[in-house]
Protein backbone atom coordinates (compact mmCIF):
# COMPACT_ATOMS: atom_id res chain seq x y z
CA UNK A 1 109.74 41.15 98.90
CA UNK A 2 111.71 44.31 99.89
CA UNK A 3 107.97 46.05 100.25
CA UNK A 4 106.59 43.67 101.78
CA UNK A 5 109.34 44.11 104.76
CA UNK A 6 109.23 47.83 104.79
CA UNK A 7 105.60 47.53 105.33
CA UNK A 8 106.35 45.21 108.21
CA UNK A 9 108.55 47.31 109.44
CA UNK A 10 105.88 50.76 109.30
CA UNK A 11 103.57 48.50 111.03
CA UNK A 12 106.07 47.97 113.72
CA UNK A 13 106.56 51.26 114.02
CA UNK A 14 102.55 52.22 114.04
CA UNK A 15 102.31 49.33 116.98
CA UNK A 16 105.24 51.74 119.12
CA UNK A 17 102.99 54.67 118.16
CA UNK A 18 99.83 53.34 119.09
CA UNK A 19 101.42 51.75 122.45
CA UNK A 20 102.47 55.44 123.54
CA UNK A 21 98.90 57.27 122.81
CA UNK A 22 97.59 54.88 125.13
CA UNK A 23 100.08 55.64 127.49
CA UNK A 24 99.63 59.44 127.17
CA UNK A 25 95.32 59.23 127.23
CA UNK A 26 95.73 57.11 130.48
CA UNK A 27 97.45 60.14 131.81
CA UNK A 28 96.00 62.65 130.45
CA UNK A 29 92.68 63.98 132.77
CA UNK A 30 89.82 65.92 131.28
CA UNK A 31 86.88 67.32 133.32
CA UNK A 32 83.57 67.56 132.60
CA UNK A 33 81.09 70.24 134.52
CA UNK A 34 76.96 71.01 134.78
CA UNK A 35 74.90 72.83 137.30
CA UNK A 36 77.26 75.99 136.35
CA UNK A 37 80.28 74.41 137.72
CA UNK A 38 78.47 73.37 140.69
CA UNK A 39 79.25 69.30 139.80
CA UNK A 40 82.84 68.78 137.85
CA UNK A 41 84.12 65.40 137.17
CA UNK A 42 87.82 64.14 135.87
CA UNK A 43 88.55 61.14 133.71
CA UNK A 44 91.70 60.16 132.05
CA UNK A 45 91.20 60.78 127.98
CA UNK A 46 90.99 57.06 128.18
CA UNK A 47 87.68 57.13 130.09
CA UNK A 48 88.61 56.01 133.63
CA UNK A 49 87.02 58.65 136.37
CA UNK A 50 89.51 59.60 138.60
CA UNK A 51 87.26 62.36 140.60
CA UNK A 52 84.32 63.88 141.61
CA UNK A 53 83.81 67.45 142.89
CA UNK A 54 80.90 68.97 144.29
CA UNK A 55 79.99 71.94 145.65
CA UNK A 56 78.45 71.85 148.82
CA UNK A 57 75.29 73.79 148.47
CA UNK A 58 74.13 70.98 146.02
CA UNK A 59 73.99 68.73 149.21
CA UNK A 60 70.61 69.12 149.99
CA UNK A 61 68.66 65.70 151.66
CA UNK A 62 65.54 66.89 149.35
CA UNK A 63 67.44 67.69 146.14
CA UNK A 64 68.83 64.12 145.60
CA UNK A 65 67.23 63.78 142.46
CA UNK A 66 68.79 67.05 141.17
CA UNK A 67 72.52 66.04 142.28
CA UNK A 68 72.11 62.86 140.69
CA UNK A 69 71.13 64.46 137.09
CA UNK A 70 74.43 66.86 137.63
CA UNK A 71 76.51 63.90 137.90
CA UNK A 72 75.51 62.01 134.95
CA UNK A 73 75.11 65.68 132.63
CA UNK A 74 79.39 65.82 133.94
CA UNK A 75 80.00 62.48 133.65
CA UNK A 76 78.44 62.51 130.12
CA UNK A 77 80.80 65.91 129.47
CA UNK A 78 83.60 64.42 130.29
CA UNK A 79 82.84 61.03 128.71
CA UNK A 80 82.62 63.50 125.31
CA UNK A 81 85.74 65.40 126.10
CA UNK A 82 88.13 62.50 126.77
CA UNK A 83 86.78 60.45 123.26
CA UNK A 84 87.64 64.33 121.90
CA UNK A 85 91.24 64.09 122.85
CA UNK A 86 91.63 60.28 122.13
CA UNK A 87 90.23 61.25 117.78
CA UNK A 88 92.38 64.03 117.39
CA UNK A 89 95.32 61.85 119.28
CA UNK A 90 94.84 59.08 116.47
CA UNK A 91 94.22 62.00 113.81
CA UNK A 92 98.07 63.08 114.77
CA UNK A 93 99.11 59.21 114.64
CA UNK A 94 97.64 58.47 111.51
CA UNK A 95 98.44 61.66 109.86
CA UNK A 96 94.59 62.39 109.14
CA UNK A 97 94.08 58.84 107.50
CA UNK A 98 90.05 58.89 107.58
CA UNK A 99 88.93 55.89 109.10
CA UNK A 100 85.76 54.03 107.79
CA UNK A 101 82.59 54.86 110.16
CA UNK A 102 82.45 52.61 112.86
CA UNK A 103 86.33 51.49 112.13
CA UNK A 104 88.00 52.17 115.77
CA UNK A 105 92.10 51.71 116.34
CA UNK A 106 93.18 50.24 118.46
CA UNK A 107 91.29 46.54 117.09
């Protein structure tokens, strides 16, 4: 029975671990750019979009269609950039335990 609490104990400790990368990805920002840097956006590493910058000689009445394909290309970057940071945050946590595809922590 003593493993049985140890292991109780690491998965305790794995739950504090866990609860604190969540914590840091929700306040850690990424950005994401296209056009060049004309259209940057920030998200937290968790995904939430905290921003959107755009530089004004993109805001053009006939070039809607244009600005809207920048914002989803840096949208899309940072989208890629913040699920980055979160893998190589649970690479750290888990101390490069490889996860089955698919298999996402937290459950």
């Amino acid at each position: 029975m003593k493993n049985l609490g140890q292991m109780m104990k690491q998965a305790q400790e794995m739950q504090g671990r866990m609860e604190e990368m969540q914590t840091r990805l929700s306040e850690t920002e990424v950005s994401g750019v296209s056009g060049g840097g004309m259209v940057e956006v920030t998200m937290t590493a968790k995904g939430e979009a905290k921003g959107i910058k755009i530089d004004p000689a993109l805001v053009d009445p006939s070039e809607v269609e244009v600005l809207e394909d920048l914002l989803v290309a840096a949208i899309n970057d940072a989208k890629s950039k913040a699920e980055a940071h979160a893998a190589e945050e649970m690479r750290k946590l888990t101390g490069g335990l490889s996860l089955p595809p698919g298999f996402k922590l937290p459950f």
